[in-house]
N, C-alpha and C. Protein backbone atom coordinates (compact mmCIF):
# COMPACT_ATOMS: atom_id res chain seq x y z
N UNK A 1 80.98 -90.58 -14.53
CA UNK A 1 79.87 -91.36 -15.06
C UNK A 1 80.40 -92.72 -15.48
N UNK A 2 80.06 -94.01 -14.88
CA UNK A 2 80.13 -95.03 -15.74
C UNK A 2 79.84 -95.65 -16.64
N UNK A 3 80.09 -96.35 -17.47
CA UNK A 3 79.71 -96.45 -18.52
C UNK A 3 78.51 -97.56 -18.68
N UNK A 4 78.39 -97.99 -17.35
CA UNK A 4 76.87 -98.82 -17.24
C UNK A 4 75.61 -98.01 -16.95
N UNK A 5 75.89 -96.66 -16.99
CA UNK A 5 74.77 -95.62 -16.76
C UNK A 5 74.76 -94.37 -18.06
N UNK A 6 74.92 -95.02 -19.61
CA UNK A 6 74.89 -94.59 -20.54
C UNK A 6 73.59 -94.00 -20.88
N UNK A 7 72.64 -95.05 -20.25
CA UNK A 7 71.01 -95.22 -20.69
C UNK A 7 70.49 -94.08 -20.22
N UNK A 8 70.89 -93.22 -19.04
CA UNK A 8 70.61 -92.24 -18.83
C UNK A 8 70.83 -90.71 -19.77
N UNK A 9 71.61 -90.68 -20.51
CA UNK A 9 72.19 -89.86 -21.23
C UNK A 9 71.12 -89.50 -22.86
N UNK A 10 70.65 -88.07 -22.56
CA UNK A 10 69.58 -88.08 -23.69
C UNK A 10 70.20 -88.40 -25.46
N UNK A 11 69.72 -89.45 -25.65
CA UNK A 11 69.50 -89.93 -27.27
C UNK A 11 69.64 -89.02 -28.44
N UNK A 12 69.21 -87.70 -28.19
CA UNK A 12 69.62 -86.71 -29.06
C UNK A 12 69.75 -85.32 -28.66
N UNK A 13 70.01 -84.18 -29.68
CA UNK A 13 69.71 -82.31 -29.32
C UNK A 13 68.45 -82.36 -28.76
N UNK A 14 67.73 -82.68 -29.92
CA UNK A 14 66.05 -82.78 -29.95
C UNK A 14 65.22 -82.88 -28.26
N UNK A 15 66.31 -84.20 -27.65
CA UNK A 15 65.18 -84.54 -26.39
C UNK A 15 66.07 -84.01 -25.69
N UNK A 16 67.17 -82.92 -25.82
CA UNK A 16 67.86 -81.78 -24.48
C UNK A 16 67.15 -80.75 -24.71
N UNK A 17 67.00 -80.42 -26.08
CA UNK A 17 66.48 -79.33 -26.52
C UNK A 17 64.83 -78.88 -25.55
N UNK A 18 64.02 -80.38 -25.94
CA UNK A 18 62.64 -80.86 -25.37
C UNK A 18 62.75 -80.13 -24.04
N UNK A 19 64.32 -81.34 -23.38
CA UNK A 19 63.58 -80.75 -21.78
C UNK A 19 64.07 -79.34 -21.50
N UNK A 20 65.37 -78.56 -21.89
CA UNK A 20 65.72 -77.60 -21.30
C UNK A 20 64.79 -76.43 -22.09
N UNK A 21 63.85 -76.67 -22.92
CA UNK A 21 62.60 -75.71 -23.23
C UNK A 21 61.32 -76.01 -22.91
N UNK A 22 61.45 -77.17 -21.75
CA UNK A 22 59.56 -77.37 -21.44
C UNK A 22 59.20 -76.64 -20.76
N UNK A 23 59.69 -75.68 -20.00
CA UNK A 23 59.08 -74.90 -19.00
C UNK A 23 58.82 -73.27 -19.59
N UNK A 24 59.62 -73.21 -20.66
CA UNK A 24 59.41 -72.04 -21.95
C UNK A 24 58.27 -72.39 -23.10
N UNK A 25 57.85 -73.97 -22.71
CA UNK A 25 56.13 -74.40 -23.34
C UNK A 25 55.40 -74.73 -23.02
N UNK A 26 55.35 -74.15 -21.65
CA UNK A 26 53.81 -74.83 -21.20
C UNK A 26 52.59 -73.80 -21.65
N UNK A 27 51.72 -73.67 -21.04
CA UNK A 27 50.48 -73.04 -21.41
C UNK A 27 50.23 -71.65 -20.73
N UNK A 28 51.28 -71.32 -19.98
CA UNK A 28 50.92 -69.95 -19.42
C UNK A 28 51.57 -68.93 -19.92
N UNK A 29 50.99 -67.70 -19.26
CA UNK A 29 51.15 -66.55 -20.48
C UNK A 29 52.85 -66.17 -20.77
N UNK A 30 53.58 -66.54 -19.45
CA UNK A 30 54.73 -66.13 -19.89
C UNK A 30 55.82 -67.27 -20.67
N UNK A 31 55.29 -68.16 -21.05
CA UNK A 31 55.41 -69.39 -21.66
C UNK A 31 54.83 -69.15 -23.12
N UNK A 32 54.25 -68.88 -23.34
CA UNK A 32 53.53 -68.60 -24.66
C UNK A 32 54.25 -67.44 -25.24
N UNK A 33 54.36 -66.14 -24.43
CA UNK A 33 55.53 -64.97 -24.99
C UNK A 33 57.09 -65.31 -25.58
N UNK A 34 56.94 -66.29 -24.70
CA UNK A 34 58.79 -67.08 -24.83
C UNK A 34 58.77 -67.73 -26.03
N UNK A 35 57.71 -68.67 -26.46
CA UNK A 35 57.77 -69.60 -27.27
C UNK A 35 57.82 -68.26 -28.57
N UNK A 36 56.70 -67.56 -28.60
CA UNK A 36 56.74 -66.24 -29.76
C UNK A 36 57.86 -66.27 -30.06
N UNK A 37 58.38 -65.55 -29.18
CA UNK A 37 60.03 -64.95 -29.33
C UNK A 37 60.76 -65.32 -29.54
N UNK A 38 60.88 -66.69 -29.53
CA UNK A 38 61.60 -67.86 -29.86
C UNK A 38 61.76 -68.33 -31.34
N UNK A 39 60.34 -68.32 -31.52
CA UNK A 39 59.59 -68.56 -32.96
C UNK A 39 60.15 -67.51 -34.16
N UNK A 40 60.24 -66.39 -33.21
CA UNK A 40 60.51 -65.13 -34.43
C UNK A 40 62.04 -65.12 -34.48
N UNK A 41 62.71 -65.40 -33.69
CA UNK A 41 64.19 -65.12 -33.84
C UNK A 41 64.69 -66.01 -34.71
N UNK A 42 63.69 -67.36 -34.38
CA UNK A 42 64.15 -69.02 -35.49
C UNK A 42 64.07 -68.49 -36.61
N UNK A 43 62.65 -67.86 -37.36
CA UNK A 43 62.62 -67.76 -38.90
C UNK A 43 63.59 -66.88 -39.38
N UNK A 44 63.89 -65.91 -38.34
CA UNK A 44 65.03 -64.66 -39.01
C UNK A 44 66.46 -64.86 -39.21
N UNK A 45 66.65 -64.59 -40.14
CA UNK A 45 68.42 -64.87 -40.20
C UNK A 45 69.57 -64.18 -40.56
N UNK A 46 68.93 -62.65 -39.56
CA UNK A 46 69.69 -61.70 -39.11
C UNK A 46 69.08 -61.76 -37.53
N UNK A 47 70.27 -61.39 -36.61
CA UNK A 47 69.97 -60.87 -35.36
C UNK A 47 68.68 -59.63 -35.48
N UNK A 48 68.14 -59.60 -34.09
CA UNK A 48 66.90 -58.75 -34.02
C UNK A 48 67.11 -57.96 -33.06
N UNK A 49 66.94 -56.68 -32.82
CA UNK A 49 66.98 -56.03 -31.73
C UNK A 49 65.74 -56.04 -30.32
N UNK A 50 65.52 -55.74 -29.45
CA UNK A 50 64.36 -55.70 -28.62
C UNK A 50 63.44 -54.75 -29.73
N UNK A 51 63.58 -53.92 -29.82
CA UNK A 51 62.40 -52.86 -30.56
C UNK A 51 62.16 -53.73 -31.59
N UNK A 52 62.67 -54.39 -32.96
CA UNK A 52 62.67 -55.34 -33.75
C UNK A 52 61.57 -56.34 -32.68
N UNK A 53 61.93 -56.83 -32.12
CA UNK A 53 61.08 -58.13 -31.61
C UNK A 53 60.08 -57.76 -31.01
N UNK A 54 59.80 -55.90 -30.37
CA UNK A 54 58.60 -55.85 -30.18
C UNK A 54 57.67 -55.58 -31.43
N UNK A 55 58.04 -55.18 -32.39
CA UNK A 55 57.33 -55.09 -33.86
C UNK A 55 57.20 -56.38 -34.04
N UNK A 56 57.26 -57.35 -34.03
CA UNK A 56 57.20 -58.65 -34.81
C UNK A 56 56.47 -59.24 -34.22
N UNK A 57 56.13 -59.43 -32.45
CA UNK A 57 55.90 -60.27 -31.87
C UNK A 57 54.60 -59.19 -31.19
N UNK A 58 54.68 -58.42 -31.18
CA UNK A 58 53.42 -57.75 -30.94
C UNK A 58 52.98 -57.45 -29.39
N UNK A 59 54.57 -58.08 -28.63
CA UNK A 59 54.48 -57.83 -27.27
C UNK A 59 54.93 -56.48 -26.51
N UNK A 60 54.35 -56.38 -25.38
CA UNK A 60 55.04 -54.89 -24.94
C UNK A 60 56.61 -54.56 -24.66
N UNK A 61 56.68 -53.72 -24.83
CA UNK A 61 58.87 -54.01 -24.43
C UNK A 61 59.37 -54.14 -23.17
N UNK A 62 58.40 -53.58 -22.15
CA UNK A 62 58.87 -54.13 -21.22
C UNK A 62 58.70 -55.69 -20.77
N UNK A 63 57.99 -56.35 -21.46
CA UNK A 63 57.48 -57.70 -21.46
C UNK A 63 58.60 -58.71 -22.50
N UNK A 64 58.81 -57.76 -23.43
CA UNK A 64 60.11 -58.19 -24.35
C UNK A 64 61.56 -58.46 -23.45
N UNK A 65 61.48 -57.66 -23.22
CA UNK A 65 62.92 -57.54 -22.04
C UNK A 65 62.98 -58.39 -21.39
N UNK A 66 61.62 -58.60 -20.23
CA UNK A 66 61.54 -59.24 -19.07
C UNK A 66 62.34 -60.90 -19.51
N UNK A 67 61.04 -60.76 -20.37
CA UNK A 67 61.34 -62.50 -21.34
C UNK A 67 62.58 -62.84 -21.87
N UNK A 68 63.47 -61.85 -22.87
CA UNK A 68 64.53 -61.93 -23.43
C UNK A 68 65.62 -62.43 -22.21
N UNK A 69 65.76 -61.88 -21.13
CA UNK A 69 66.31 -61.89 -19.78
C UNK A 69 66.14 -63.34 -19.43
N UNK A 70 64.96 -63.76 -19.49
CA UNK A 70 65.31 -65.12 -19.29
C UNK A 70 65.19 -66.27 -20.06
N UNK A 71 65.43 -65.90 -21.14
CA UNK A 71 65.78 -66.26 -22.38
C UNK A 71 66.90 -66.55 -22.86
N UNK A 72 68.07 -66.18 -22.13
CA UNK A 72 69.61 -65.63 -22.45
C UNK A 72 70.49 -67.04 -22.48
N UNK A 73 69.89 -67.87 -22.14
CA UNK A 73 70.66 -69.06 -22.48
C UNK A 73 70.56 -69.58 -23.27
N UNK A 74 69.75 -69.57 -24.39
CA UNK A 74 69.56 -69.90 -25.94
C UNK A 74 69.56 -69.40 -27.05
N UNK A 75 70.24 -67.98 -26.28
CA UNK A 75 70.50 -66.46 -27.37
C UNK A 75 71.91 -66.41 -27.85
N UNK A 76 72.27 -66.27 -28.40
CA UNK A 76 73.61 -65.26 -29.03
C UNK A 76 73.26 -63.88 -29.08
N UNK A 77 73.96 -63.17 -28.01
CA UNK A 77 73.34 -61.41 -27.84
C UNK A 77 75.37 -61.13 -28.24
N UNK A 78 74.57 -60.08 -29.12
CA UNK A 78 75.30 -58.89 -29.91
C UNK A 78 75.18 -57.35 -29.85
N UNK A 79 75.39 -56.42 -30.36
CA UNK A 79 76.09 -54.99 -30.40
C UNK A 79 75.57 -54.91 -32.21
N UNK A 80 74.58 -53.93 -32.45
CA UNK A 80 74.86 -53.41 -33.30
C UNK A 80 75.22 -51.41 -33.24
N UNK A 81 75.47 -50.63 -34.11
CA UNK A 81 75.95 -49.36 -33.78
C UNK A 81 74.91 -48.53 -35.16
N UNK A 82 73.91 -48.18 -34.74
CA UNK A 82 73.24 -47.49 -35.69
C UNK A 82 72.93 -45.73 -35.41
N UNK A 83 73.83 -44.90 -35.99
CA UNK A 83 73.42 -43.54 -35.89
C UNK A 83 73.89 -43.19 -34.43
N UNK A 84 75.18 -43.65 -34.52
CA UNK A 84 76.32 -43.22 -32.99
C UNK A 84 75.30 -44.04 -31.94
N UNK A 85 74.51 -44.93 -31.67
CA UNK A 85 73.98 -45.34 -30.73
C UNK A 85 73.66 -46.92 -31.25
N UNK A 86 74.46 -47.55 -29.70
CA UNK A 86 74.35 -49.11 -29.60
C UNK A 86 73.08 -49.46 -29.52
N UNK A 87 72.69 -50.68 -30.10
CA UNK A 87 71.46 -51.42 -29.80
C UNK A 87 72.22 -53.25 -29.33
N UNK A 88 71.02 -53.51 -28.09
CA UNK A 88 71.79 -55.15 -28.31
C UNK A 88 70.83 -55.43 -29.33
N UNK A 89 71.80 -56.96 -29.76
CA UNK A 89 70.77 -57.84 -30.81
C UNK A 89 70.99 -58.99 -30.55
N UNK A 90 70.18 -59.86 -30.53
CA UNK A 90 69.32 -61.45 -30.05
C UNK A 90 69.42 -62.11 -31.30
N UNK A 91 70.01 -63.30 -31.15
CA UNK A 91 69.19 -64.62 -32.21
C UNK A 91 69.98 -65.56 -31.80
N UNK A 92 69.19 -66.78 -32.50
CA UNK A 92 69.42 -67.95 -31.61
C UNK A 92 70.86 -68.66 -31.70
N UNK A 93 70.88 -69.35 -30.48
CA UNK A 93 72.62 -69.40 -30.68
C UNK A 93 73.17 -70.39 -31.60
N UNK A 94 72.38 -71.07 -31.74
CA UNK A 94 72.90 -72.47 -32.77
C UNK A 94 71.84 -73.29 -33.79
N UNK A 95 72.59 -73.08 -34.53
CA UNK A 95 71.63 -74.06 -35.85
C UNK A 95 70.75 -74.95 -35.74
N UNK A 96 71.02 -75.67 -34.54
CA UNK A 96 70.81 -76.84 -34.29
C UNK A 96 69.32 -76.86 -33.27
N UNK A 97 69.37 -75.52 -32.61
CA UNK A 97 68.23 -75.37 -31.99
C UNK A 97 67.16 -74.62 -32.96
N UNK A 98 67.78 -73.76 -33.97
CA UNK A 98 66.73 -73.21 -35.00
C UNK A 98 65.91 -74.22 -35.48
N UNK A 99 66.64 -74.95 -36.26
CA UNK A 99 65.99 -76.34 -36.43
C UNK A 99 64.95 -77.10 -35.65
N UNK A 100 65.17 -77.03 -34.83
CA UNK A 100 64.40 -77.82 -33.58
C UNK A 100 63.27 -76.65 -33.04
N UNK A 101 63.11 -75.55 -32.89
CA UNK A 101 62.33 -74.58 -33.24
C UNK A 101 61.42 -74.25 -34.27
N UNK A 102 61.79 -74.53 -35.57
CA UNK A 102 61.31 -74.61 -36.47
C UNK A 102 60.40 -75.76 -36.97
N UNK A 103 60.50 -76.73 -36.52
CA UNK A 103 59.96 -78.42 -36.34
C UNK A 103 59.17 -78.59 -35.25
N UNK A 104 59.60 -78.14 -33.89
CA UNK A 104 58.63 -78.57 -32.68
C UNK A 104 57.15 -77.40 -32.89
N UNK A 105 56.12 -78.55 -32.51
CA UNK A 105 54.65 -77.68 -32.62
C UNK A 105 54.46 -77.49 -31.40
């Protein structure tokens, strides 16, 4: 990259954040599930499991999944061990996008 093509380079998190989640906000249904899920993992500040996020978000689990799946690039996925049996657990990967989650309408 040269350095006469700086201007191209987004100005902040905020407007990477913008574009690499506009297609997780547009107006259709699987866009609207994403944004949920998104929404619920921001306010929480413990990891959530799928069953967790289908209680919260009120979506079906196989619809949880589907979404979480392509979701996975803005997750931090974990291992918890409850009663000899693994669960994964989801939440968001960086502060910086909670924030920006928490602020964007």
């Amino acid at each position: 990259l040269l350095l006469n093509h700086l201007s191209i380079l987004p100005e902040s998190l905020a407007e990477i954040y913008a574009k690499d989640l506009s297609k997780w906000f547009s107006v259709n249904e699987v866009a609207q599930r994403c944004k949920k899920i998104l929404k619920v993992l921001a306010t929480n500040q413990e990891p959530l499991t799928e069953v967790q996020l289908v209680s919260l978000t009120g979506i079906r689990p196989r619809l949880v999944r589907q979404d979480l799946w392509g979701l996975r690039q803005f997750l931090d996925i974990g291992w918890i061990e409850e009663d000899e049996e693994k669960y994964e657990t989801f939440a968001i990967f960086h502060p910086s996008l909670r924030d920006y989650l928490l602020n964007v309408e």
